[in-house]
PDB file of N, CA and C in Angstrom:
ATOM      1  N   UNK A   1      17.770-194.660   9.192  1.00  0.00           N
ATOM      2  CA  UNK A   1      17.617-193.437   9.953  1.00  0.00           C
ATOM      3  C   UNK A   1      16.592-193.666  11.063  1.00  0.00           C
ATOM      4  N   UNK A   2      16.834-193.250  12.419  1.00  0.00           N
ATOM      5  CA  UNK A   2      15.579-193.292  13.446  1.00  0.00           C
ATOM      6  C   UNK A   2      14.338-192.757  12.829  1.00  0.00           C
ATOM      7  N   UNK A   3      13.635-192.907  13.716  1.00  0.00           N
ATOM      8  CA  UNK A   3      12.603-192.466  13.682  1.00  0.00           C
ATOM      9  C   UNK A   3      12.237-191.963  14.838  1.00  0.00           C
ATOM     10  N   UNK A   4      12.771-191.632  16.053  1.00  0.00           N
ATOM     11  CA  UNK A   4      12.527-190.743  17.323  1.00  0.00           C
ATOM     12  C   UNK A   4      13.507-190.916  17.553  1.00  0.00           C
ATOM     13  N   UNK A   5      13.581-189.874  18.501  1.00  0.00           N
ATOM     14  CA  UNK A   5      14.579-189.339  19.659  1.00  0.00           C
ATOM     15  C   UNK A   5      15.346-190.305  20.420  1.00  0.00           C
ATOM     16  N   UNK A   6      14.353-191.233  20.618  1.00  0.00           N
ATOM     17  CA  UNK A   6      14.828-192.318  21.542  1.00  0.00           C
ATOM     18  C   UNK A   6      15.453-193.424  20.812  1.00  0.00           C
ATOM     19  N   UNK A   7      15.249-193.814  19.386  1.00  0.00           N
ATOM     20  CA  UNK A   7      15.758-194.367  18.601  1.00  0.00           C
ATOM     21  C   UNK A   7      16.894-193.680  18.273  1.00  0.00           C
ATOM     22  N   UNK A   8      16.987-192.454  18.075  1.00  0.00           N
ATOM     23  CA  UNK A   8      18.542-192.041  17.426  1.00  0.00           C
ATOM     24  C   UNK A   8      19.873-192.062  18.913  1.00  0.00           C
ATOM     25  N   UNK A   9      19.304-191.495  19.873  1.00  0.00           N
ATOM     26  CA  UNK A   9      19.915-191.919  21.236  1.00  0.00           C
ATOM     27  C   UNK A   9      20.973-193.114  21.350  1.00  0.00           C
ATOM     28  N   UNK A  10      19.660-194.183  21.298  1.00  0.00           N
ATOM     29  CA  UNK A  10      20.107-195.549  21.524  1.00  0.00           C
ATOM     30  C   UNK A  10      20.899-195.774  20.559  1.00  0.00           C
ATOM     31  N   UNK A  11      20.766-195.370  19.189  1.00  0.00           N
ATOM     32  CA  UNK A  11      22.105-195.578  17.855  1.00  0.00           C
ATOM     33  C   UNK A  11      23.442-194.418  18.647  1.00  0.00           C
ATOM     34  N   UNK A  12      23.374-193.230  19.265  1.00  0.00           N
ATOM     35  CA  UNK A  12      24.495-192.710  19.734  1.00  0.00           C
ATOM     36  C   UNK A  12      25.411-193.137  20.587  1.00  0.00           C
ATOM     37  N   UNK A  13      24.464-193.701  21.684  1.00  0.00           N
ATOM     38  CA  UNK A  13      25.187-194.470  22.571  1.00  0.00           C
ATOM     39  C   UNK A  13      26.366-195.628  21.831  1.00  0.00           C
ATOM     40  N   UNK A  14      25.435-196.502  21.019  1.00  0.00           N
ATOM     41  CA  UNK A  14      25.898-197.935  20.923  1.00  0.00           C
ATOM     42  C   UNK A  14      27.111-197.359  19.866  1.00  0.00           C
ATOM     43  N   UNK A  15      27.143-196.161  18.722  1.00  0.00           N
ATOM     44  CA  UNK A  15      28.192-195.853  18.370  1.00  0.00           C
ATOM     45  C   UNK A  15      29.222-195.040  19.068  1.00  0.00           C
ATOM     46  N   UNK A  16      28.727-194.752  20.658  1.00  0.00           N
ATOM     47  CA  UNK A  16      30.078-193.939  21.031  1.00  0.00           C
ATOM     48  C   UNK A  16      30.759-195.167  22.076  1.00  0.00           C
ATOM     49  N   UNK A  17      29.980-196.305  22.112  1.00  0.00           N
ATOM     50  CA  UNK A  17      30.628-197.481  22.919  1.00  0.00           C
ATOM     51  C   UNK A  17      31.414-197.849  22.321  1.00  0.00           C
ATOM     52  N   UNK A  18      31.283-198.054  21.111  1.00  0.00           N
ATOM     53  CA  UNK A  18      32.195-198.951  20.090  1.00  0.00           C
ATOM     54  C   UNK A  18      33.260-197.865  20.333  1.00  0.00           C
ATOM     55  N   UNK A  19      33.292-196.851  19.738  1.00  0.00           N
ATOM     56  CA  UNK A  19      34.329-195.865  19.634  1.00  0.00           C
ATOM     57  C   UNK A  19      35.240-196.170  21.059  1.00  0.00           C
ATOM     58  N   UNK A  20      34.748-195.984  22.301  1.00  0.00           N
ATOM     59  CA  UNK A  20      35.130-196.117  23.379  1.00  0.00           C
ATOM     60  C   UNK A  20      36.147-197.347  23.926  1.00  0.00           C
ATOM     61  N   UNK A  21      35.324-198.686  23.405  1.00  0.00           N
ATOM     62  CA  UNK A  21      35.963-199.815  23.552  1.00  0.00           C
ATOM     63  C   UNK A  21      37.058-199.830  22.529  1.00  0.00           C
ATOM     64  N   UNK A  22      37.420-198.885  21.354  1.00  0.00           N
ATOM     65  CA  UNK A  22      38.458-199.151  20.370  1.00  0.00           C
ATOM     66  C   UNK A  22      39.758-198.269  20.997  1.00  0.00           C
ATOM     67  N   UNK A  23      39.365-197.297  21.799  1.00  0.00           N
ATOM     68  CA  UNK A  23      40.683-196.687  22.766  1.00  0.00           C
ATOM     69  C   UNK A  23      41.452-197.743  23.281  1.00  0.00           C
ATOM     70  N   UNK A  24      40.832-198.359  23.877  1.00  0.00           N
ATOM     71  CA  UNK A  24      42.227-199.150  24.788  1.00  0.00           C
ATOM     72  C   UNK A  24      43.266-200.150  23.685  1.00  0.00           C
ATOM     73  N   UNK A  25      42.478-200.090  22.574  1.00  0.00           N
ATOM     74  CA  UNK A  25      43.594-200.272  21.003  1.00  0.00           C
ATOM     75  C   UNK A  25      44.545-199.885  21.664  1.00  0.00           C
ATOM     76  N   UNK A  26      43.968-198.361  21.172  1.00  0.00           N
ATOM     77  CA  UNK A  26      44.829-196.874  20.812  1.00  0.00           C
ATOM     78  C   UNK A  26      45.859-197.271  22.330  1.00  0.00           C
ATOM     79  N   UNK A  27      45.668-197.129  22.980  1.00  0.00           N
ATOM     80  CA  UNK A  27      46.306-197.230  24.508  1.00  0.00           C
ATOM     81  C   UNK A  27      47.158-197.985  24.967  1.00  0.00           C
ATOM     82  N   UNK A  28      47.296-199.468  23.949  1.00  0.00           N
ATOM     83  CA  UNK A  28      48.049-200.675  24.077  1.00  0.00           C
ATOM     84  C   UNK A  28      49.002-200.393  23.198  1.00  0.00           C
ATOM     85  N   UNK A  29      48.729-199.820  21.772  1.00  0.00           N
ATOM     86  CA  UNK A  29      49.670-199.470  20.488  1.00  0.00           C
ATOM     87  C   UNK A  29      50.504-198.189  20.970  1.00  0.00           C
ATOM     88  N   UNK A  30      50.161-197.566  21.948  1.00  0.00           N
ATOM     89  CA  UNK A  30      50.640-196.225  22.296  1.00  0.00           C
ATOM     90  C   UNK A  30      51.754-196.479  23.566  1.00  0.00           C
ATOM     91  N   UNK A  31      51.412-197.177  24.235  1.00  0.00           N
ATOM     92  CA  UNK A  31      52.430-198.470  25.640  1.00  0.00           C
ATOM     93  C   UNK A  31      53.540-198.383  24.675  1.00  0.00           C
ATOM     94  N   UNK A  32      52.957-199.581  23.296  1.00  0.00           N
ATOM     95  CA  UNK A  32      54.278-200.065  23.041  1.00  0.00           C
ATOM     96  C   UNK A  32      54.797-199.248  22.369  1.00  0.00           C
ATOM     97  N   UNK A  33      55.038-198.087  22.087  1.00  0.00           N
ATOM     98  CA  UNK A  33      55.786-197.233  21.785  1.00  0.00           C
ATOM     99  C   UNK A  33      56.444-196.728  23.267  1.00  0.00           C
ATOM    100  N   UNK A  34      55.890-196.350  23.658  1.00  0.00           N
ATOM    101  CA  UNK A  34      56.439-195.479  24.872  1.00  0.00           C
ATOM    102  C   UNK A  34      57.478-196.510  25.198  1.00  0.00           C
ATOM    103  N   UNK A  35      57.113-197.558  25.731  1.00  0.00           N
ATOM    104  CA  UNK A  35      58.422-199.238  26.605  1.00  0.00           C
ATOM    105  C   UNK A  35      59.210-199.170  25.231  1.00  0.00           C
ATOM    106  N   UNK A  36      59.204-199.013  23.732  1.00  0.00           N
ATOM    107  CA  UNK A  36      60.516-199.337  23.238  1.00  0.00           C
ATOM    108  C   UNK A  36      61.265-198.778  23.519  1.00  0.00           C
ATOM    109  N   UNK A  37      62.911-199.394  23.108  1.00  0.00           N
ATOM    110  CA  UNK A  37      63.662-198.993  23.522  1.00  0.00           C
ATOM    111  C   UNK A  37      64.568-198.699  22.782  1.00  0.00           C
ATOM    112  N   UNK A  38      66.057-198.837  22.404  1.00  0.00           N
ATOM    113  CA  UNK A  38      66.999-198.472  20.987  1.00  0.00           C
ATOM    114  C   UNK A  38      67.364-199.812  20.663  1.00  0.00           C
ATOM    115  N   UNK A  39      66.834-200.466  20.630  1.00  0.00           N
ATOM    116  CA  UNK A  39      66.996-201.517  19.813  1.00  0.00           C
ATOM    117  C   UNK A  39      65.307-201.988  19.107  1.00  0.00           C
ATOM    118  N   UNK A  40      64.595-201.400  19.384  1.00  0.00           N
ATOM    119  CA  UNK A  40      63.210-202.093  18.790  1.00  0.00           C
ATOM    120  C   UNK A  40      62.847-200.854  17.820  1.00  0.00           C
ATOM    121  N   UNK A  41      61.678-201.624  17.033  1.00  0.00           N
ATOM    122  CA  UNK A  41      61.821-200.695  15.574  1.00  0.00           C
ATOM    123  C   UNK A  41      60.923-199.823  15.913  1.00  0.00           C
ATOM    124  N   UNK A  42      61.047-198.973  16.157  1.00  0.00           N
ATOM    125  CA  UNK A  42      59.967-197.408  16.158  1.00  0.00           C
ATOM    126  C   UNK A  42      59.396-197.338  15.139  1.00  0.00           C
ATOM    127  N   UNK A  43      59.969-197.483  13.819  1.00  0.00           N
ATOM    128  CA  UNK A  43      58.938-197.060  13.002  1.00  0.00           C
ATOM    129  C   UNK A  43      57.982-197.764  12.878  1.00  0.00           C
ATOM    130  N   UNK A  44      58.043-199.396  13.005  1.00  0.00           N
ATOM    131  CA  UNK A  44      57.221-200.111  12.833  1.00  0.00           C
ATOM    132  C   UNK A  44      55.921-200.079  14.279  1.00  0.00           C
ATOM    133  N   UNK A  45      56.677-199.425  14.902  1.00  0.00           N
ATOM    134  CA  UNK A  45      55.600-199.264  16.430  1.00  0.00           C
ATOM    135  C   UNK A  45      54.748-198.516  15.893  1.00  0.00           C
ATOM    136  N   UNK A  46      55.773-197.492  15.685  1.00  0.00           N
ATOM    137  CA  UNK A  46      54.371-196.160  15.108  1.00  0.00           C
ATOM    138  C   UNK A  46      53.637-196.474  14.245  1.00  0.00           C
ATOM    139  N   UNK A  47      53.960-197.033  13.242  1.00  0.00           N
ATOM    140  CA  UNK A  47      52.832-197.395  11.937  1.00  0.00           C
ATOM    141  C   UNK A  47      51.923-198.192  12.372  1.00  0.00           C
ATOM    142  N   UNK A  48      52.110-199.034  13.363  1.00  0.00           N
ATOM    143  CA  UNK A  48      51.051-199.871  14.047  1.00  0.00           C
ATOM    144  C   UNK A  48      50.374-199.075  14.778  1.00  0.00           C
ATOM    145  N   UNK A  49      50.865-198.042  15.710  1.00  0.00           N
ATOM    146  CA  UNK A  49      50.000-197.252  16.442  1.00  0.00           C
ATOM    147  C   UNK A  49      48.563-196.202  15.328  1.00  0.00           C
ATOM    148  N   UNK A  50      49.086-195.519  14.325  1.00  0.00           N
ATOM    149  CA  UNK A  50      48.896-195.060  13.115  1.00  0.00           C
ATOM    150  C   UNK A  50      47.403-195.959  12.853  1.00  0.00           C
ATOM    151  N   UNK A  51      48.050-197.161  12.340  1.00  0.00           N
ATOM    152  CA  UNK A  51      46.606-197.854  11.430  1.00  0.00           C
ATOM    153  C   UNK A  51      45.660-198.259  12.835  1.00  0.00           C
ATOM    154  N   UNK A  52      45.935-198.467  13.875  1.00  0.00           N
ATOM    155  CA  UNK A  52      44.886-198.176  14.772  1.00  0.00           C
ATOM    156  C   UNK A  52      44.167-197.360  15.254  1.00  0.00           C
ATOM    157  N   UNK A  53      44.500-196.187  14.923  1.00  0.00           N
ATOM    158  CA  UNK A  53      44.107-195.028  15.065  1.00  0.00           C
ATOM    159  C   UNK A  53      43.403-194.529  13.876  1.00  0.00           C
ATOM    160  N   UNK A  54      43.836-195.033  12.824  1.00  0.00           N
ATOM    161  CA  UNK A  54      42.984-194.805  11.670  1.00  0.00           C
ATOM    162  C   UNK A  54      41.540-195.759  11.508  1.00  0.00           C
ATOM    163  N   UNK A  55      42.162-196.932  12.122  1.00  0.00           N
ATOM    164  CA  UNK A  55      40.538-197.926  11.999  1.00  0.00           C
ATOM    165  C   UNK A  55      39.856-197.369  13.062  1.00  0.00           C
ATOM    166  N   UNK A  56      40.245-196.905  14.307  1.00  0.00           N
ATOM    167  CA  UNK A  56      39.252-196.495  15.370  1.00  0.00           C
ATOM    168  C   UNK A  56      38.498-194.832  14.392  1.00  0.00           C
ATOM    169  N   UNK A  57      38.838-194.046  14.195  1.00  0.00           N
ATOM    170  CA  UNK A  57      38.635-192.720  13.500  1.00  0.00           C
ATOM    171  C   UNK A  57      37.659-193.498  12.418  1.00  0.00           C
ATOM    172  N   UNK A  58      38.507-194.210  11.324  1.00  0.00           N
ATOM    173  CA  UNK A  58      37.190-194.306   9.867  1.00  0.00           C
ATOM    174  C   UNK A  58      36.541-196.023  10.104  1.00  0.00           C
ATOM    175  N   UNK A  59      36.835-196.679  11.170  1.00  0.00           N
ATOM    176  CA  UNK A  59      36.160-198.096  10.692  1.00  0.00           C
ATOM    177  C   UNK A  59      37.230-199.066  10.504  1.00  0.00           C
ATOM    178  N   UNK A  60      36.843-199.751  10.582  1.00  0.00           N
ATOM    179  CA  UNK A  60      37.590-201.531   9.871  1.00  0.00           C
ATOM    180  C   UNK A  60      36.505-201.920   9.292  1.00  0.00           C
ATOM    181  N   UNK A  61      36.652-203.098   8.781  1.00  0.00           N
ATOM    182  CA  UNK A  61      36.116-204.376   7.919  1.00  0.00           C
ATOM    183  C   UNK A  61      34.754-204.318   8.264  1.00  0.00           C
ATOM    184  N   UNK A  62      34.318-204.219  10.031  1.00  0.00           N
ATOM    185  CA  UNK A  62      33.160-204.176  10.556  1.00  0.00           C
ATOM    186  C   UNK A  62      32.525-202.895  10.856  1.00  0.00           C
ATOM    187  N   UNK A  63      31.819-201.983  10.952  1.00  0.00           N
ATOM    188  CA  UNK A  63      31.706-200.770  11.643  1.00  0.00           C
ATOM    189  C   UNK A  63      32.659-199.680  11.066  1.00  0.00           C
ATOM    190  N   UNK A  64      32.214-198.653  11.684  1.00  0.00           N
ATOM    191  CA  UNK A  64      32.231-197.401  10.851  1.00  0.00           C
ATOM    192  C   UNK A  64      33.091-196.239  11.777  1.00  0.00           C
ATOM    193  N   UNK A  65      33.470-196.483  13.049  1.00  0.00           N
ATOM    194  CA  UNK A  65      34.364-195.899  13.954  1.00  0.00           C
ATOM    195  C   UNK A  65      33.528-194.566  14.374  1.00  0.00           C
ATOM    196  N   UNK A  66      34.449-193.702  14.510  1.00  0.00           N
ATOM    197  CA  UNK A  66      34.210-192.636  15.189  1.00  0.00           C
ATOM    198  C   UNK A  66      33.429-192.071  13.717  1.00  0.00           C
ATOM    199  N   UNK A  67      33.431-192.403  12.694  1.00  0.00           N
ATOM    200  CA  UNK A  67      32.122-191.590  11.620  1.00  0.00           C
ATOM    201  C   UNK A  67      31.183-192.017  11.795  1.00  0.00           C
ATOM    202  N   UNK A  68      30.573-193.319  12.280  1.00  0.00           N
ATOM    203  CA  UNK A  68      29.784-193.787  12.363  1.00  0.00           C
ATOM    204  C   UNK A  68      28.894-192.884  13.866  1.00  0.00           C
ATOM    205  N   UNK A  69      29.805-192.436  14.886  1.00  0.00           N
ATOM    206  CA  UNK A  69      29.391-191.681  15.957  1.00  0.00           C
ATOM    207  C   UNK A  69      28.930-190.224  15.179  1.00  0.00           C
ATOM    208  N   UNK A  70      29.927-189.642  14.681  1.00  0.00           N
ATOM    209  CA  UNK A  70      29.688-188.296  14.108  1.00  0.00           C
ATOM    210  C   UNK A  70      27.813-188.770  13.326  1.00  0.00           C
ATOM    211  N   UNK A  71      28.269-189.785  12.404  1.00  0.00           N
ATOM    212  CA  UNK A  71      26.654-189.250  11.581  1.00  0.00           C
ATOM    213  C   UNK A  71      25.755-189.475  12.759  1.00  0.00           C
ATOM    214  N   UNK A  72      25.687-190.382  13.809  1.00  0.00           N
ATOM    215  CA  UNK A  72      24.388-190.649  14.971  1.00  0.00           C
ATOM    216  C   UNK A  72      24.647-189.246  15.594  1.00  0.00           C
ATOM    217  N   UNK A  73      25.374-188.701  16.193  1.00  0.00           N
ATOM    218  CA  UNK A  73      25.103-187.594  16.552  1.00  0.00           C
ATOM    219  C   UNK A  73      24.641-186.393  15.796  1.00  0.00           C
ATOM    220  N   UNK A  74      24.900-186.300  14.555  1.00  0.00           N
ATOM    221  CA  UNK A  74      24.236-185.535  13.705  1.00  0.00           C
ATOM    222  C   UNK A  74      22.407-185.807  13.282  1.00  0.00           C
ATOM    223  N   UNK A  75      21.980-187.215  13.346  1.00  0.00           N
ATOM    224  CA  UNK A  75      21.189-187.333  13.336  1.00  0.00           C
ATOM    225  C   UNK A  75      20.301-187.226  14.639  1.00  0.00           C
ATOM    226  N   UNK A  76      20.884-188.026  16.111  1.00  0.00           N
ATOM    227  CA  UNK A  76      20.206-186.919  16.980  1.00  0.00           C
ATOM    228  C   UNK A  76      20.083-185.923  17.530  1.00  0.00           C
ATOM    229  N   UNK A  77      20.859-184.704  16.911  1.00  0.00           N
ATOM    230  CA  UNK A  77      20.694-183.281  17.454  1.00  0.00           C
ATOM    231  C   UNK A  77      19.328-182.855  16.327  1.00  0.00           C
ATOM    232  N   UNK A  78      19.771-183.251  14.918  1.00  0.00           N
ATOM    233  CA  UNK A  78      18.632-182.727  14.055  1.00  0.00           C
ATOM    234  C   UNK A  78      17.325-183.095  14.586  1.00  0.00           C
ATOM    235  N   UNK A  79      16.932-184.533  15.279  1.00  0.00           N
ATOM    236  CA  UNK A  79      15.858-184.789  15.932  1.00  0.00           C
ATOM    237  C   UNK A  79      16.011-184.051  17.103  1.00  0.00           C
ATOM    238  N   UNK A  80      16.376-183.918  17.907  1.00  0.00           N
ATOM    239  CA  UNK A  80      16.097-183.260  19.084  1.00  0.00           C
ATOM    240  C   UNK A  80      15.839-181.549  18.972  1.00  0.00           C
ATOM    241  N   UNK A  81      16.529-180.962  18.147  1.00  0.00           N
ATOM    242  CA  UNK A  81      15.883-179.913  17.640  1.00  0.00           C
ATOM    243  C   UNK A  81      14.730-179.103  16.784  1.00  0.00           C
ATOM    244  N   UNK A  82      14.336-180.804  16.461  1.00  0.00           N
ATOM    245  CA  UNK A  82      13.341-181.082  15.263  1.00  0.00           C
ATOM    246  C   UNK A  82      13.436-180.373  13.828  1.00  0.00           C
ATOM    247  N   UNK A  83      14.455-180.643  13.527  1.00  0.00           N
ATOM    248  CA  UNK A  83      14.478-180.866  12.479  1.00  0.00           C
ATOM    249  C   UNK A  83      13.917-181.672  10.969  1.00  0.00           C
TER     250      UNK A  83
END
């Protein structure tokens, strides 16, 4: 947990970068749906689009995704309000 303002900040940022840099996933898995065509497997597009969207939202193997943003932002509003 920070310990100032400026410490919980710098944890918000660096978790809403990550989050940020995991869109263009989302954005590449979402292409290749849109370019298939009737012969390529949709379902298998979508389920790929799906579990990328699920590791960007809860995490992969490394990091904690967009929860990992939610708890830093929860922790710096409680500091900034002083909590």
């Amino acid at each position: 947990m920070a310990k100032t303002l400026d410490e919980a900040r710098k944890k918000l940022d660096d978790e809403y970068g990550q989050v940020r840099r995991h869109l263009q996933k989302i954005h590449d898995a979402l292409d290749k749906v849109e370019k298939a065509g009737p012969e390529d497997d949709l379902h298998g597009l979508l389920n790929d689009l799906e579990k990328t969207v699920k590791e960007t939202r809860d995490g992969g193997v490394i990091g904690s995704g967009a929860n990992g943003h939610r708890r830093a932002l929860k922790e710096y509003l409680e500091l900034k309000e002083g909590r």
